[in-house]
Protein backbone atom coordinates (compact mmCIF):
# COMPACT_ATOMS: atom_id res chain seq x y z
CA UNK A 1 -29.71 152.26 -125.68
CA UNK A 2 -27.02 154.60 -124.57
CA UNK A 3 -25.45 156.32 -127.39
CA UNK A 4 -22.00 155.75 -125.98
CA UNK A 5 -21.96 152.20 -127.04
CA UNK A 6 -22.96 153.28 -131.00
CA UNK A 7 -20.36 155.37 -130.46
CA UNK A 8 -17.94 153.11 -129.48
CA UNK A 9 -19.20 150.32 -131.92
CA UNK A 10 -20.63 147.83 -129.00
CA UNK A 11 -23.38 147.37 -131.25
CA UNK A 12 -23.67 147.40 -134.54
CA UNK A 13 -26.87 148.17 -136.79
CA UNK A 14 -28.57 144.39 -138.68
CA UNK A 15 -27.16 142.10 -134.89
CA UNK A 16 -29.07 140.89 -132.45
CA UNK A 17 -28.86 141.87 -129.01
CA UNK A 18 -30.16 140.83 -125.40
CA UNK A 19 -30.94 143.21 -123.20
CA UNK A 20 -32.80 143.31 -119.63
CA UNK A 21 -35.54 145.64 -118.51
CA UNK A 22 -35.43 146.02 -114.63
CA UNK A 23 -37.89 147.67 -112.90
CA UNK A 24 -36.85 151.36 -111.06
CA UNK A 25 -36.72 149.10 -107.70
CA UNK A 26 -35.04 146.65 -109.24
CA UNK A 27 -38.12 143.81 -107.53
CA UNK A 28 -41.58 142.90 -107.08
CA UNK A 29 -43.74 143.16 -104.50
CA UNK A 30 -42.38 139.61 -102.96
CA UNK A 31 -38.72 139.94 -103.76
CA UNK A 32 -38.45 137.56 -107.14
CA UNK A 33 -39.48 137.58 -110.48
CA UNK A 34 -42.74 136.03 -112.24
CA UNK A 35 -40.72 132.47 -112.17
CA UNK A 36 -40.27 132.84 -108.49
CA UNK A 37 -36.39 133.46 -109.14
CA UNK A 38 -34.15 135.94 -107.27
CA UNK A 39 -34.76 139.63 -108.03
CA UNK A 40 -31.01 139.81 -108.38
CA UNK A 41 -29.65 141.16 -111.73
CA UNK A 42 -28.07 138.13 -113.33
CA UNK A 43 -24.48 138.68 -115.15
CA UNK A 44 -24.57 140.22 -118.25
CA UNK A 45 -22.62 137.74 -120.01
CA UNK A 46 -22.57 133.83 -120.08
CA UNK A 47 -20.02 131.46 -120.64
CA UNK A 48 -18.81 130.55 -124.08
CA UNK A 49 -20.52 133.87 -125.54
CA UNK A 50 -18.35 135.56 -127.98
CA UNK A 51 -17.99 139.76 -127.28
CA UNK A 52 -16.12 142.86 -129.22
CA UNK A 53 -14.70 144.85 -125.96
CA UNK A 54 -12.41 148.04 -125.55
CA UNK A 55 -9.67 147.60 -123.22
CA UNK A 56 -10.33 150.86 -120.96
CA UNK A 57 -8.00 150.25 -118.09
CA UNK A 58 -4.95 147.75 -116.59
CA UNK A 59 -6.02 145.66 -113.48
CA UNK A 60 -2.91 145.03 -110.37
CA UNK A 61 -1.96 141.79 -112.30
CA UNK A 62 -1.29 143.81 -115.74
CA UNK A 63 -4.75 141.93 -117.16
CA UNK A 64 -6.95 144.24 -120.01
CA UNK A 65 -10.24 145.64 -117.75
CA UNK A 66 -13.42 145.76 -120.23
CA UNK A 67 -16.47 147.27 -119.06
CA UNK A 68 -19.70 146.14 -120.48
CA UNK A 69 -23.64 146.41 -119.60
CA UNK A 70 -24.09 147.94 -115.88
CA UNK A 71 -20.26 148.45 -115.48
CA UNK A 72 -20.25 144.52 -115.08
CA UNK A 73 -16.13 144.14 -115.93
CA UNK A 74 -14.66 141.61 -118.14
CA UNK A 75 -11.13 140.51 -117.22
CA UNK A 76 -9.05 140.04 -121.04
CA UNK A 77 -5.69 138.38 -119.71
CA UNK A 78 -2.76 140.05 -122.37
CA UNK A 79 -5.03 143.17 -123.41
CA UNK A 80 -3.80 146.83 -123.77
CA UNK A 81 -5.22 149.44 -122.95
CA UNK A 82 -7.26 151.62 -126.06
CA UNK A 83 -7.04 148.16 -128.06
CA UNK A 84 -10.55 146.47 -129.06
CA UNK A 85 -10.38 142.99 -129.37
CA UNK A 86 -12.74 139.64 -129.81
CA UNK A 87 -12.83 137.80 -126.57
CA UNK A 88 -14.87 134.69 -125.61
CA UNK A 89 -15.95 134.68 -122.29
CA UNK A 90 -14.56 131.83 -120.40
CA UNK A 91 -15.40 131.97 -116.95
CA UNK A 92 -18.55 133.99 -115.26
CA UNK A 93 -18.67 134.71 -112.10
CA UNK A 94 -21.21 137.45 -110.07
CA UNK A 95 -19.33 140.82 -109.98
CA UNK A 96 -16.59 140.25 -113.62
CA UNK A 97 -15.80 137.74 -116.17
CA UNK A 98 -13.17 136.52 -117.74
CA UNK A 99 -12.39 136.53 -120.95
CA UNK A 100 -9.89 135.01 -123.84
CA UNK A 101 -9.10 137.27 -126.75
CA UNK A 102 -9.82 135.26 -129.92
CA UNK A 103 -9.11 138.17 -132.39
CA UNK A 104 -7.65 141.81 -131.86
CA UNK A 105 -8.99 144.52 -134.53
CA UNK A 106 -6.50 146.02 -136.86
C-alpha cells in the first residue's frame, strides 16, 4: 500500500478495503482473465459506493478533481481545493467518476 494514502488518511487502520493485483503486463497469455473477461483494468470505484477524497485540483467547469487508486479521477461538483470531504459516487464511467459530497470534514 503506498504510504501516501496513510498519510493522507485514505485508509484508515480496523476498514476494509478492495484492492486489485494486476500482473506486470497487465494480461494473460490470451488477453483476458481466468473468467474469460477483458484484461482491461476495471474502474476503481462503483456506483453508489461511499469514499473520503481530498480535493487536489479545480477542473475548467470550477468542479473539485479527486484522485484515487491508479490516478483514476473523481469529479466532486462544489469542492475546494485542500478540503476532504464524503462523496458518494454517482455516476462511473471508464477514465473518472462523479461524485456527490454527502459530508465535508471539519
Amino acid at each position: 500500500m503506498p504510504r501516501r494514502e496513510v498519510d493522507t488518511g485514505s485508509v484508515a487502520p480496523g476498514e476494509t478495503y478492495r484492492v486489485a493485483l494486476i500482473d506486470s503486463n497487465g494480461e494473460t497469455a490470451e488477453g483476458t482473465d481466468e473468467d474469460n473477461v477483458p484484461s482491461e483494468p476495471q474502474p476503481p470505484v462503483e456506483a453508489g459506493e461511499i469514499r473520503y477524497v481530498e480535493i487536489e485540483d479545480i477542473g475548467k467547469q470550477g468542479d473539485g478533481i479527486a484522485r484515487v487508486e491508479r490516478g483514476y479521477v473523481i469529479i466532486v461538483p462544489g469542492a475546494e481545493v485542500g478540503e476532504r470531504v464524503k462523496v458518494e459516487v454517482t455516476e462511473v464511467k471508464s477514465n473518472f467518476a462523479v461524485g456527490e459530497i454527502i459530508e465535508e470534514e471539519v
